[in-house]
Structure formats: C-alpha cells, structure tokens
Protein backbone atom coordinates (compact mmCIF):
# COMPACT_ATOMS: atom_id res chain seq x y z
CA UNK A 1 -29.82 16.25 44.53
CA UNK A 2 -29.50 14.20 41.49
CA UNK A 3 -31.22 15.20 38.46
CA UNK A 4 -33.58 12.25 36.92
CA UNK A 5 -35.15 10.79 33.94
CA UNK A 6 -37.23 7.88 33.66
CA UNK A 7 -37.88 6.05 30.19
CA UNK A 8 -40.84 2.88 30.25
CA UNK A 9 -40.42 0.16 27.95
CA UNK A 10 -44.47 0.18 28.70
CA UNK A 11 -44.98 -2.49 26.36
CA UNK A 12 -42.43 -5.28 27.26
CA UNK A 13 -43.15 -3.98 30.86
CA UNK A 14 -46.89 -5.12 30.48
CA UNK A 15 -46.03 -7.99 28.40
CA UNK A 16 -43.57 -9.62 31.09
CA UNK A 17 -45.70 -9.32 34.53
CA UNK A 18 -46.57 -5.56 34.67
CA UNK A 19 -49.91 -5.19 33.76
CA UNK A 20 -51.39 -2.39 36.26
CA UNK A 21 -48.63 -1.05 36.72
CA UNK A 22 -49.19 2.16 38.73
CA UNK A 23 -47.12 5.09 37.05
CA UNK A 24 -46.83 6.92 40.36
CA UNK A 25 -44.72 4.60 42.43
CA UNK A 26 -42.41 4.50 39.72
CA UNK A 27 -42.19 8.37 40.45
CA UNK A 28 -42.08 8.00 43.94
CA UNK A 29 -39.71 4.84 43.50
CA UNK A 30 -37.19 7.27 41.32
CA UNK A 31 -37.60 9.97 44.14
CA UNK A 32 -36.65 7.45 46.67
CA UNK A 33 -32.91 7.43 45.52
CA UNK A 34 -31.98 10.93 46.67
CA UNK A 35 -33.24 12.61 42.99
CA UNK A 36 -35.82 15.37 41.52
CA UNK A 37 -37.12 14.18 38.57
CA UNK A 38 -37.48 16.51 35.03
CA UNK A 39 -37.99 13.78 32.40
CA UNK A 40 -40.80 10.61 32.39
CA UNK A 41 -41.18 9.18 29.41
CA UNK A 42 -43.37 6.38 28.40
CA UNK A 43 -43.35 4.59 25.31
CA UNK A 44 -46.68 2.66 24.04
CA UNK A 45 -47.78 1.18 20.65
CA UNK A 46 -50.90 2.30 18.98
CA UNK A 47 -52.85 0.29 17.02
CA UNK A 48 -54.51 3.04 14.49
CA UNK A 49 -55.83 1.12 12.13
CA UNK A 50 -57.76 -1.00 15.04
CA UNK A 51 -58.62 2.19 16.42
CA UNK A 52 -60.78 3.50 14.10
CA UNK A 53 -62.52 0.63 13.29
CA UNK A 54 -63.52 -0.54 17.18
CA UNK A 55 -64.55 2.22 19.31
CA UNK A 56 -64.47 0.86 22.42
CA UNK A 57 -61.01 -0.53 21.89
CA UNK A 58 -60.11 3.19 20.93
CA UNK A 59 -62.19 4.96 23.73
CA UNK A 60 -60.32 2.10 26.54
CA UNK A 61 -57.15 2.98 25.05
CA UNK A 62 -57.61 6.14 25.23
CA UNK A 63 -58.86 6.66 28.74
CA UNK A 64 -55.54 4.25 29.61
CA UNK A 65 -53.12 6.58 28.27
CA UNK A 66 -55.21 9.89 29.67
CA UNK A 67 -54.69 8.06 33.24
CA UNK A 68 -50.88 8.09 32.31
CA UNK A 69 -50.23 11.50 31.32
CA UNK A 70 -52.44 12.75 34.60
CA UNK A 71 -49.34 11.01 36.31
CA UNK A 72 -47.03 13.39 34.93
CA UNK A 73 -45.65 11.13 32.10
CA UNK A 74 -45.01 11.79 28.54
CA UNK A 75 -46.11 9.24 26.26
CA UNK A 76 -44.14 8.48 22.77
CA UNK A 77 -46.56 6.60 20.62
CA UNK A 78 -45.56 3.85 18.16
CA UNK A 79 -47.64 2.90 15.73
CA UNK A 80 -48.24 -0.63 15.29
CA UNK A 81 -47.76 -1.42 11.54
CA UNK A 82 -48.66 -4.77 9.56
CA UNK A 83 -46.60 -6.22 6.81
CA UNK A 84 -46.69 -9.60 5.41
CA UNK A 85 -43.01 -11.61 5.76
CA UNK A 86 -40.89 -13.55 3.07
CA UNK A 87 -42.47 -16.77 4.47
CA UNK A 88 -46.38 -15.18 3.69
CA UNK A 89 -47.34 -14.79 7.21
CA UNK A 90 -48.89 -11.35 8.27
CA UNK A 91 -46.41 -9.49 11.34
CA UNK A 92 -47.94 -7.23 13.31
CA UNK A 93 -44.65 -4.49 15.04
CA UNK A 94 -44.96 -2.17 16.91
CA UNK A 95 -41.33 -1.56 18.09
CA UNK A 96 -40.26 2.12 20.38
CA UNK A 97 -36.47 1.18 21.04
CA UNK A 98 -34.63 3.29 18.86
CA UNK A 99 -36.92 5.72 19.88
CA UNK A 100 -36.21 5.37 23.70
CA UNK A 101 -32.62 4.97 23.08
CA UNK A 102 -32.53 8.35 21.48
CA UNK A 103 -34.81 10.22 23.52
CA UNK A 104 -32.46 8.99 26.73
CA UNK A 105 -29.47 9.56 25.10
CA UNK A 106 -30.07 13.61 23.68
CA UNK A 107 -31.90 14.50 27.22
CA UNK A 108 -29.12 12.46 29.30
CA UNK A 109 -27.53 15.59 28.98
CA UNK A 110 -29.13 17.67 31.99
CA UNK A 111 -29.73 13.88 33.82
CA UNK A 112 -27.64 12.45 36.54
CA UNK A 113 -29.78 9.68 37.18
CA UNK A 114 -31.83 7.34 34.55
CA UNK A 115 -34.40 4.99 35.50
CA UNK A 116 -34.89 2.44 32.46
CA UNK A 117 -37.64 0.34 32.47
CA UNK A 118 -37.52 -2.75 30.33
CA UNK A 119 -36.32 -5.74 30.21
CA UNK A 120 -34.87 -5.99 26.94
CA UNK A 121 -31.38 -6.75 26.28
CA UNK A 122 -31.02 -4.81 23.09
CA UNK A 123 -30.67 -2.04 25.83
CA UNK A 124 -27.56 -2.92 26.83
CA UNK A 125 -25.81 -0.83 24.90
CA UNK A 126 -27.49 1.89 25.35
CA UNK A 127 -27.19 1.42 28.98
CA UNK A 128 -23.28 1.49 28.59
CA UNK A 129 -23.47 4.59 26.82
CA UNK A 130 -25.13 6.24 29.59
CA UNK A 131 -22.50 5.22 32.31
CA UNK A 132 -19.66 6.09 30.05
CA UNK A 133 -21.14 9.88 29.92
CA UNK A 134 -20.86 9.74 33.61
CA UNK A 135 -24.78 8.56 34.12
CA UNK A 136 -26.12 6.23 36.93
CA UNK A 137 -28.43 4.14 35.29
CA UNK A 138 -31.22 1.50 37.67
CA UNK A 139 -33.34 -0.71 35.85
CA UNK A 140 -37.22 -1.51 36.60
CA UNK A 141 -38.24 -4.84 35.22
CA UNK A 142 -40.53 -7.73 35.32
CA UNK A 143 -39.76 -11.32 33.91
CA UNK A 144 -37.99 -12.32 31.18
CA UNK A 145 -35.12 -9.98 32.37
CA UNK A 146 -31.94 -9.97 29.82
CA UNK A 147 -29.02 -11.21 32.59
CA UNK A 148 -26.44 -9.60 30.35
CA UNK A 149 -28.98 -5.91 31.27
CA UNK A 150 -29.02 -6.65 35.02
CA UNK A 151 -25.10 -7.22 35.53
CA UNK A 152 -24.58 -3.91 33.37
CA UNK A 153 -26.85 -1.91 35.33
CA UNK A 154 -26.01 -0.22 38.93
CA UNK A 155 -28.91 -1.03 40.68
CA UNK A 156 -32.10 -3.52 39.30
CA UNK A 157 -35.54 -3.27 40.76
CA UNK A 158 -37.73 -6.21 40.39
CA UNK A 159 -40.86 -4.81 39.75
CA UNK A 160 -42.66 -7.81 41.87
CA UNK A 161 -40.64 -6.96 44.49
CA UNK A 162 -41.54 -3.27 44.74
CA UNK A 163 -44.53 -2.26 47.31
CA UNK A 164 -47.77 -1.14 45.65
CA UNK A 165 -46.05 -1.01 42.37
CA UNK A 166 -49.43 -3.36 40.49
CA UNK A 167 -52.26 -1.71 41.17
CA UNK A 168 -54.43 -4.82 40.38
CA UNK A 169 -52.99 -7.47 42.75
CA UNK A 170 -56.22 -9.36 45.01
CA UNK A 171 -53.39 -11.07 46.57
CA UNK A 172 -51.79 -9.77 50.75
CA UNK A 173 -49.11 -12.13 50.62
CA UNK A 174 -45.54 -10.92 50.52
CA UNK A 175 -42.68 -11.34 48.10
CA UNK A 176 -38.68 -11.89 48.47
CA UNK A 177 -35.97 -13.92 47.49
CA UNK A 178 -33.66 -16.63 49.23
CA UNK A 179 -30.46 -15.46 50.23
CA UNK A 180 -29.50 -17.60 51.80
CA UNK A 181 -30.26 -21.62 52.34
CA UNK A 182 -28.16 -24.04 54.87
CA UNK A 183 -28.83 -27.35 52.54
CA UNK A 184 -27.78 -30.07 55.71
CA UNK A 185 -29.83 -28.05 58.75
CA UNK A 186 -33.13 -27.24 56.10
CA UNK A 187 -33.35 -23.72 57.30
CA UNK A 188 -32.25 -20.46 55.04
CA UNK A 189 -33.16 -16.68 54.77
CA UNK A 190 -35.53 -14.58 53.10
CA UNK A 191 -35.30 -10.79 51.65
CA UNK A 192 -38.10 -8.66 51.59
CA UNK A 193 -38.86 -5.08 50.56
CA UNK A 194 -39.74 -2.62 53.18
CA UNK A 195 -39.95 0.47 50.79
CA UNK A 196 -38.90 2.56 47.68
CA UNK A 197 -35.40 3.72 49.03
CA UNK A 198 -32.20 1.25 47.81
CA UNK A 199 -31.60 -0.03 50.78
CA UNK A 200 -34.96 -0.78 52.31
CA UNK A 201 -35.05 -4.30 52.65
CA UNK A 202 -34.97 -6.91 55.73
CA UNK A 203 -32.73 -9.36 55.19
CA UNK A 204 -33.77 -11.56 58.65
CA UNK A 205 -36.74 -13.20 57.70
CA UNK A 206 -36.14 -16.55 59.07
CA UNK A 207 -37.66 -19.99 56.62
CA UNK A 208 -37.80 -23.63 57.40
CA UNK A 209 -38.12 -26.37 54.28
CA UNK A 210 -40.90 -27.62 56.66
CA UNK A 211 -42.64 -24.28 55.46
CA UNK A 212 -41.65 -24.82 51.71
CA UNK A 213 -44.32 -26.09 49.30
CA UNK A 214 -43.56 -27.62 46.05
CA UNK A 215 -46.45 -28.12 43.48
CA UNK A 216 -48.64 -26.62 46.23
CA UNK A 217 -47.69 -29.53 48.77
CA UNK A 218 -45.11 -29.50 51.58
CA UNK A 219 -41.45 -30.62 50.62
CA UNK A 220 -38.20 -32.41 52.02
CA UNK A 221 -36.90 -31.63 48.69
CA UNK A 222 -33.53 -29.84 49.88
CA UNK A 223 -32.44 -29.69 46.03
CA UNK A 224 -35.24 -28.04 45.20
CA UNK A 225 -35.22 -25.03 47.97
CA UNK A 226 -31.21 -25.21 47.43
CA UNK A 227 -32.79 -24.50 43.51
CA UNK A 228 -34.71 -21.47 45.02
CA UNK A 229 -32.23 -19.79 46.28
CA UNK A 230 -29.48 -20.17 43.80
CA UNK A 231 -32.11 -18.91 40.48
CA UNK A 232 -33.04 -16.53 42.82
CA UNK A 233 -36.47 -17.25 42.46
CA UNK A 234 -39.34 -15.16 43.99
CA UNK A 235 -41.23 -16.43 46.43
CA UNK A 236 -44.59 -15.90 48.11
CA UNK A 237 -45.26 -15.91 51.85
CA UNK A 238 -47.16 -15.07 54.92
CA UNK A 239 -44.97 -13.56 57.79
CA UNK A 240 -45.59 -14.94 61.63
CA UNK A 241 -44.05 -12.87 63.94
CA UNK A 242 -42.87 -15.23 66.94
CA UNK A 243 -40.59 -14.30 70.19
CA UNK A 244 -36.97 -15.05 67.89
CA UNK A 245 -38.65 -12.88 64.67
CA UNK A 246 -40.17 -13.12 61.85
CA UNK A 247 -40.73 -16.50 60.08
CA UNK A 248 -42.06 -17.03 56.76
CA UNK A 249 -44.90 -19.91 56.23
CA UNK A 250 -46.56 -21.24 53.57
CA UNK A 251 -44.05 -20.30 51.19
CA UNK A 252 -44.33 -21.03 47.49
CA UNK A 253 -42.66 -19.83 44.01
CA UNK A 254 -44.44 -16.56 42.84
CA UNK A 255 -46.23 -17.56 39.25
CA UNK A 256 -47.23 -14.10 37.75
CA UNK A 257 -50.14 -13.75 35.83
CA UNK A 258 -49.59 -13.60 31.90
C-alpha cells in the first residue's frame, strides 16, 4: 500500500471555487487510490494584526481552523503581512508556497504518493521534483487551474467534479464534462463521477443539443456545444433514466460561486 501525503494550497483552493471544502473527503479521496496516509498538511494565512483588533473575526477563524485540525490535518500558518509598494499603494501577502514546497519536498522522503492541492503553476516545479525522486504526484484543484500543472501531473481531480467534496452546495444537480460531441447528428456524451477511486466514472451518459441551454435558454448552437466539449467545460445536469440509459436534461455550463 502506498504511503501518502497530502499538502492544501487552502487559500488559492478557497479563492478559486472551494469554499466549504470538506477536509475529510480529501482524506477519503487520497485513500481511494490504494494508499495509507501519514502526512496532511494544510497551509492558511493569518491575519494577526486583524485578529486582535476584531474578535469575532478572530473567534470565526479560529473555530474554522479547530474544525480542520479535528480532521486530522496539520495546519502551517502564514502570516499575512502589509507593506506599502514603489507605486504608494498598501499590499496586503500572505504567501505559504515556499513553505509547502519544502515541507513536501523534506517529508517526500517516507511518501510514495502526494496529493497537491492548488492550482498554482509556480508548483510546477516542484511537482517535477517529486516525480524525478520516484513520487506519484495527483493534483486537487478548482478554477483557474495552471494547464502547464495539469499536463505535469499523473492524475488531476477537479474538485467540482468530486462527490460531497463542498460541504455548502444547496444545489442536487450533477456535474461532468463532454467527451464527446457528434457536431452533424447534435448528440454527444457526458462523464460523470461515481466515487473517490480513479477510475470511478460513467462515461455513457447519453446528451442531445435539444437538452443544451445557452444563456439559460435552449440552443441549436452546434458551435457552441462543439465549444463545450473541446474547453472541457463543466456542466450541470439532471439525469432521466429511460429504457436505452441515462440521458442528461436541462444541461447548462456550471458557474461557481466566487
């Protein structure tokens, strides 16, 4: 059984579409590839300075990262510092990279599996360094994913995509992607999540452009759903389940809450 590590970006995580995020599927997601985890980081800025001034900002922030570490993470705190740039305006930074990169790095040495989670191409490099010391390395991100980060990885998760993974979604409707999209017949495929594992996913979800909205309206727009698939753009759906399988209706792109 693979020996695991997990290191969270937390703040580009919640920045990008994982707000909510629930700490124990990310566990339970890194279990789901065959490992027994023995690191979990999580790194988080701390605004100090704000801290002592507001107490209820402290005393939410505090009870946030106390629901954390009762996950079983370890949280590396950044301070958030202030400093006024060369063109006079005040910069608030608050950046854990270095100390992510580091912390994977010197305990990637009793790890045969890394979850990073971040979307952050500076990464990239540190990912690389990981796989050439014999590491697999999956990524867990939300939007505003560095391309350069998911071609380098082995495996990506898209957080959206992963069951239960935001704890404070009011929405049932499920997610996927277009694989594929005959352009001439209007009629493609859809991929959905069935669990944690790698390879839990149905790939036969059957879609008509007839059950395609654009701007909230139904479309003929074969570009557009040709668009879809191609950006790999996720999508939102009810499921019907009729005698030749399951069809997806009312199908729209996913716009995550920011």
């Amino acid at each position: 059984m693979l020996k695991a590590g997990i290191f969270l970006d937390a703040e580009n995580l919640s920045r990008n579409g994982g707000w909510g995020i629930r700490y124990e599927i990310i566990k339970d997601l890194v279990e789901a590839q065959g490992t027994r985890m023995l690191r979990a980081n999580a790194y988080l800025a701390i605004d100090v300075d704000r801290e002592i001034q507001d107490h209820q900002y402290r005393i939410r922030n505090s009870n946030y990262r106390d629901a954390i570490r009762r996950t079983g993470f370890h949280l590396v705190l950044k301070e958030v510092r202030r400093y006024v740039d060369s063109a006079g305006e005040l910069v608030v930074k608050a950046n854990a990279d270095l100390d992510l990169a580091v912390d994977a790095l010197l305990q990637s040495d009793n790890l045969d599996y890394i979850l990073l989670g971040s979307g952050d191409g500076d990464f990239l490099r540190l990912v690389r360094a990981l796989q050439n010391r014999g590491k697999r390395v999956d990524l867990l991100s939300f939007a505003n994913t560095s391309n350069d980060l998911i071609r380098e990885v082995d495996n990506h998760f898209s957080g959206f995509l992963i069951p239960g993974l935001i704890g404070n979604e009011d929405s049932d409707r499920n997610r996927g992607i277009m694989h594929a999209f005959n352009e001439e017949r209007g009629f493609g495929f859809i991929t959905m999540r069935t669990g944690l594992g790698l390879h839990d996913s149905r790939h036969d979800i059957f879609c008509h452009i007839k059950d395609v909205l654009k701007d909230e309206k139904p479309t003929t727009d074969t570009a557009y759903v040709a668009h879809l698939k191609h950006q790999k753009i996720i999508l939102e759906f009810d499921i019907e389940d009729t005698d030749d399988g399951l069809k997806a209706t009312n199908i729209s792109e996913f716009k995550w809450k920011k």
